[in-house]
Each structure stands twice: as structure tokens, then as C-alpha cells.
C-alpha atoms as a PDB file:
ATOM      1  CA  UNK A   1      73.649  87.108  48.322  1.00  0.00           C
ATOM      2  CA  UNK A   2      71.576  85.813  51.192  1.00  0.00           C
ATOM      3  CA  UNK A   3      71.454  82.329  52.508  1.00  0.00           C
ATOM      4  CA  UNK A   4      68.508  80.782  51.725  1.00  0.00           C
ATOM      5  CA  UNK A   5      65.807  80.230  54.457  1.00  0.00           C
ATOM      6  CA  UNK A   6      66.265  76.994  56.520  1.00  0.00           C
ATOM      7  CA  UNK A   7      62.353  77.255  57.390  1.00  0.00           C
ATOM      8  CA  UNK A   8      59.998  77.301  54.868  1.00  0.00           C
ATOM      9  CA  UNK A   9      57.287  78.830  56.935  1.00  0.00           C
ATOM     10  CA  UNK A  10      56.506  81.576  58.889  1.00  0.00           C
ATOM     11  CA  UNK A  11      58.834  82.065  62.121  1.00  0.00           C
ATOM     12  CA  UNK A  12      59.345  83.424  65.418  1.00  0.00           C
ATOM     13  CA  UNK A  13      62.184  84.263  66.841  1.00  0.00           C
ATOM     14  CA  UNK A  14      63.181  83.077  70.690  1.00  0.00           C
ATOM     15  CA  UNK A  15      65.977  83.926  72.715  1.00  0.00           C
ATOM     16  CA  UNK A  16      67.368  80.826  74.755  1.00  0.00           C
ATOM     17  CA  UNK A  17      69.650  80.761  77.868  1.00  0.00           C
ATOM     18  CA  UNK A  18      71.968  77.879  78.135  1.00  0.00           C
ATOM     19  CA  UNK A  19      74.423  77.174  79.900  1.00  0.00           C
ATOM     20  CA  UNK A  20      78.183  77.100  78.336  1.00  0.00           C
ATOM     21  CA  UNK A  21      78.713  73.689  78.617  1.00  0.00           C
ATOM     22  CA  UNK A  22      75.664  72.984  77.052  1.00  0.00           C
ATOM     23  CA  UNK A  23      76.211  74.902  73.886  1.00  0.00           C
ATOM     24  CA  UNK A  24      79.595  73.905  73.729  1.00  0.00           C
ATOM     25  CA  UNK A  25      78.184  70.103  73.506  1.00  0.00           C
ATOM     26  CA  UNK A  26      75.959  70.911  70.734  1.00  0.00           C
ATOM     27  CA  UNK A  27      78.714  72.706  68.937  1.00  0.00           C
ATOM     28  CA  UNK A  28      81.241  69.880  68.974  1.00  0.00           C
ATOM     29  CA  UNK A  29      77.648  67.899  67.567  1.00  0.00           C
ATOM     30  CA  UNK A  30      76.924  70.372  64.853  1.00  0.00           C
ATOM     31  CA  UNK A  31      80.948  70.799  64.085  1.00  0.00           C
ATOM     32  CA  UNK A  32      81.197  66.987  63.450  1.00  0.00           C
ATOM     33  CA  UNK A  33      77.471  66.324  61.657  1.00  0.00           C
ATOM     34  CA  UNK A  34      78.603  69.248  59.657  1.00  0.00           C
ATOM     35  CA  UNK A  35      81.522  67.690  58.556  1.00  0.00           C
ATOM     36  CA  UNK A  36      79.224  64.332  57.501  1.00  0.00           C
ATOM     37  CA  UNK A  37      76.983  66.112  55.839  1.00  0.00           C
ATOM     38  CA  UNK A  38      76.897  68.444  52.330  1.00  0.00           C
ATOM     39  CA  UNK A  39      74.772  70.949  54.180  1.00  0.00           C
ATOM     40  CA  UNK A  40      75.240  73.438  57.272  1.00  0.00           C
ATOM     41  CA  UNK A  41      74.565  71.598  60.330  1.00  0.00           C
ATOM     42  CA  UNK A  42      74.522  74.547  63.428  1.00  0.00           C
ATOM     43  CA  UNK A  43      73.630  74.584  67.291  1.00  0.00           C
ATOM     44  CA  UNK A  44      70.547  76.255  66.131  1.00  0.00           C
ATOM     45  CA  UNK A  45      69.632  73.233  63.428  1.00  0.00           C
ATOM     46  CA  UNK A  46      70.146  70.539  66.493  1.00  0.00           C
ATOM     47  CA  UNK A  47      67.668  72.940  68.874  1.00  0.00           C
ATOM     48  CA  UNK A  48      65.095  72.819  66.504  1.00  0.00           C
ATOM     49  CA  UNK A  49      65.045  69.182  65.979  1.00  0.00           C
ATOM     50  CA  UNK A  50      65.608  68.146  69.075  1.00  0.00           C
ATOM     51  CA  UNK A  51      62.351  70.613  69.869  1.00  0.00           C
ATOM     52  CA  UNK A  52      60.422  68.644  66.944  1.00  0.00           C
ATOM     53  CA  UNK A  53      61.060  65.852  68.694  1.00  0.00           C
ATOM     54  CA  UNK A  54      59.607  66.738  71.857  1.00  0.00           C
ATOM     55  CA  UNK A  55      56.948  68.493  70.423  1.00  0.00           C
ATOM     56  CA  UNK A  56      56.026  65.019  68.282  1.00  0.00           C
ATOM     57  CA  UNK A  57      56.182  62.860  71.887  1.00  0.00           C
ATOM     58  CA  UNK A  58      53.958  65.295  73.675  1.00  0.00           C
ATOM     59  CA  UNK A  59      51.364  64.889  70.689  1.00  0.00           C
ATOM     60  CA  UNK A  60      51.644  61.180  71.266  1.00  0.00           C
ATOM     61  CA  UNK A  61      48.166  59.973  73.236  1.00  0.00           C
ATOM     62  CA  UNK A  62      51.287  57.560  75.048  1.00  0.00           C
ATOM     63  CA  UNK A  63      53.010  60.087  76.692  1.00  0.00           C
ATOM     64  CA  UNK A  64      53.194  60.258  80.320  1.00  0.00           C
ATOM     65  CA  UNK A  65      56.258  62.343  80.720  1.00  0.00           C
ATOM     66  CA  UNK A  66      57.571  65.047  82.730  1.00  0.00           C
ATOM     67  CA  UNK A  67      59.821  67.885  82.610  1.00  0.00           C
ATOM     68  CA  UNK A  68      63.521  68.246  83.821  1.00  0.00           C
ATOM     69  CA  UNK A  69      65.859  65.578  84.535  1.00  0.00           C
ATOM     70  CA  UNK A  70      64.001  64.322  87.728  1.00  0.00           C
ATOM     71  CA  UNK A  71      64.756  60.744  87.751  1.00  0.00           C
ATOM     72  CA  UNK A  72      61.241  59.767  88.226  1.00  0.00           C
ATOM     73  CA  UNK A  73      61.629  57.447  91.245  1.00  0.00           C
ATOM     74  CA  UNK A  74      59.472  59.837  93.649  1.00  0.00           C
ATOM     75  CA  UNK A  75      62.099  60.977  95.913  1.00  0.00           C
END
């Protein structure tokens, strides 16, 4: 038997380079949520929120934000 869909809509799928260190952050975050939670919690679930996110702050009319990790101070 299948596991259900985590989506309920219609999706896309999107292959993402990271680096190793950054997946292996997420996974120690999804590994330990996981273990809070009743449900699955994987590197993918924390990507996708962590996209909502964004997406939701770039809708804001407030946002005046960049991209990267530039530290914003011009130099």
C-alpha cells in the first residue's frame, strides 16, 4: 500500500542542489521533529515550508528583501 499524498494538490517535481552540509542540517532537523511529532517529518517536508514561508514574505506589500546571505550593509 502506498503512502498517502503529503500534497493535496497538483505538483511539480524540482530537482535541488545542496550542498552536504546543508542537507545534513536539515536531516538532523527532520530526524529530531520527527521524533516530536506522530507524523513523518523529512528534509523534503522542512524545504517546502521553509519555501511557503518565503513565498508568503515576498507576497507581503512590506517586503524589501533580497536574495543570498549578503549582509546588506552595501559593501
Amino acid at each position: 500500500m502506498p503512502r498517502p499524498p503529503k500534497i493535496d494538490e497538483p505538483t511539480k517535481t524540482y530537482s535541488l542542489l545542496l550542498s552536504v552540509a546543508m542537507y545534513d542540517k536539515l536531516a538532523k532537523h527532520a530526524e529530531r521533529l520527527h521524533a516530536k511529532s506522530i507524523t513523518q517529518v523529512s528534509v523534503g517536508d522542512l524545504i517546502r515550508e521553509g519555501i511557503e514561508i518565503y513565498l508568503e514574505a515576498l507576497d507581503d506589500d512590506d517586503y524589501e528583501g533580497g536574495v543570498g546571505s549578503s549582509s546588506g550593509d552595501g559593501v
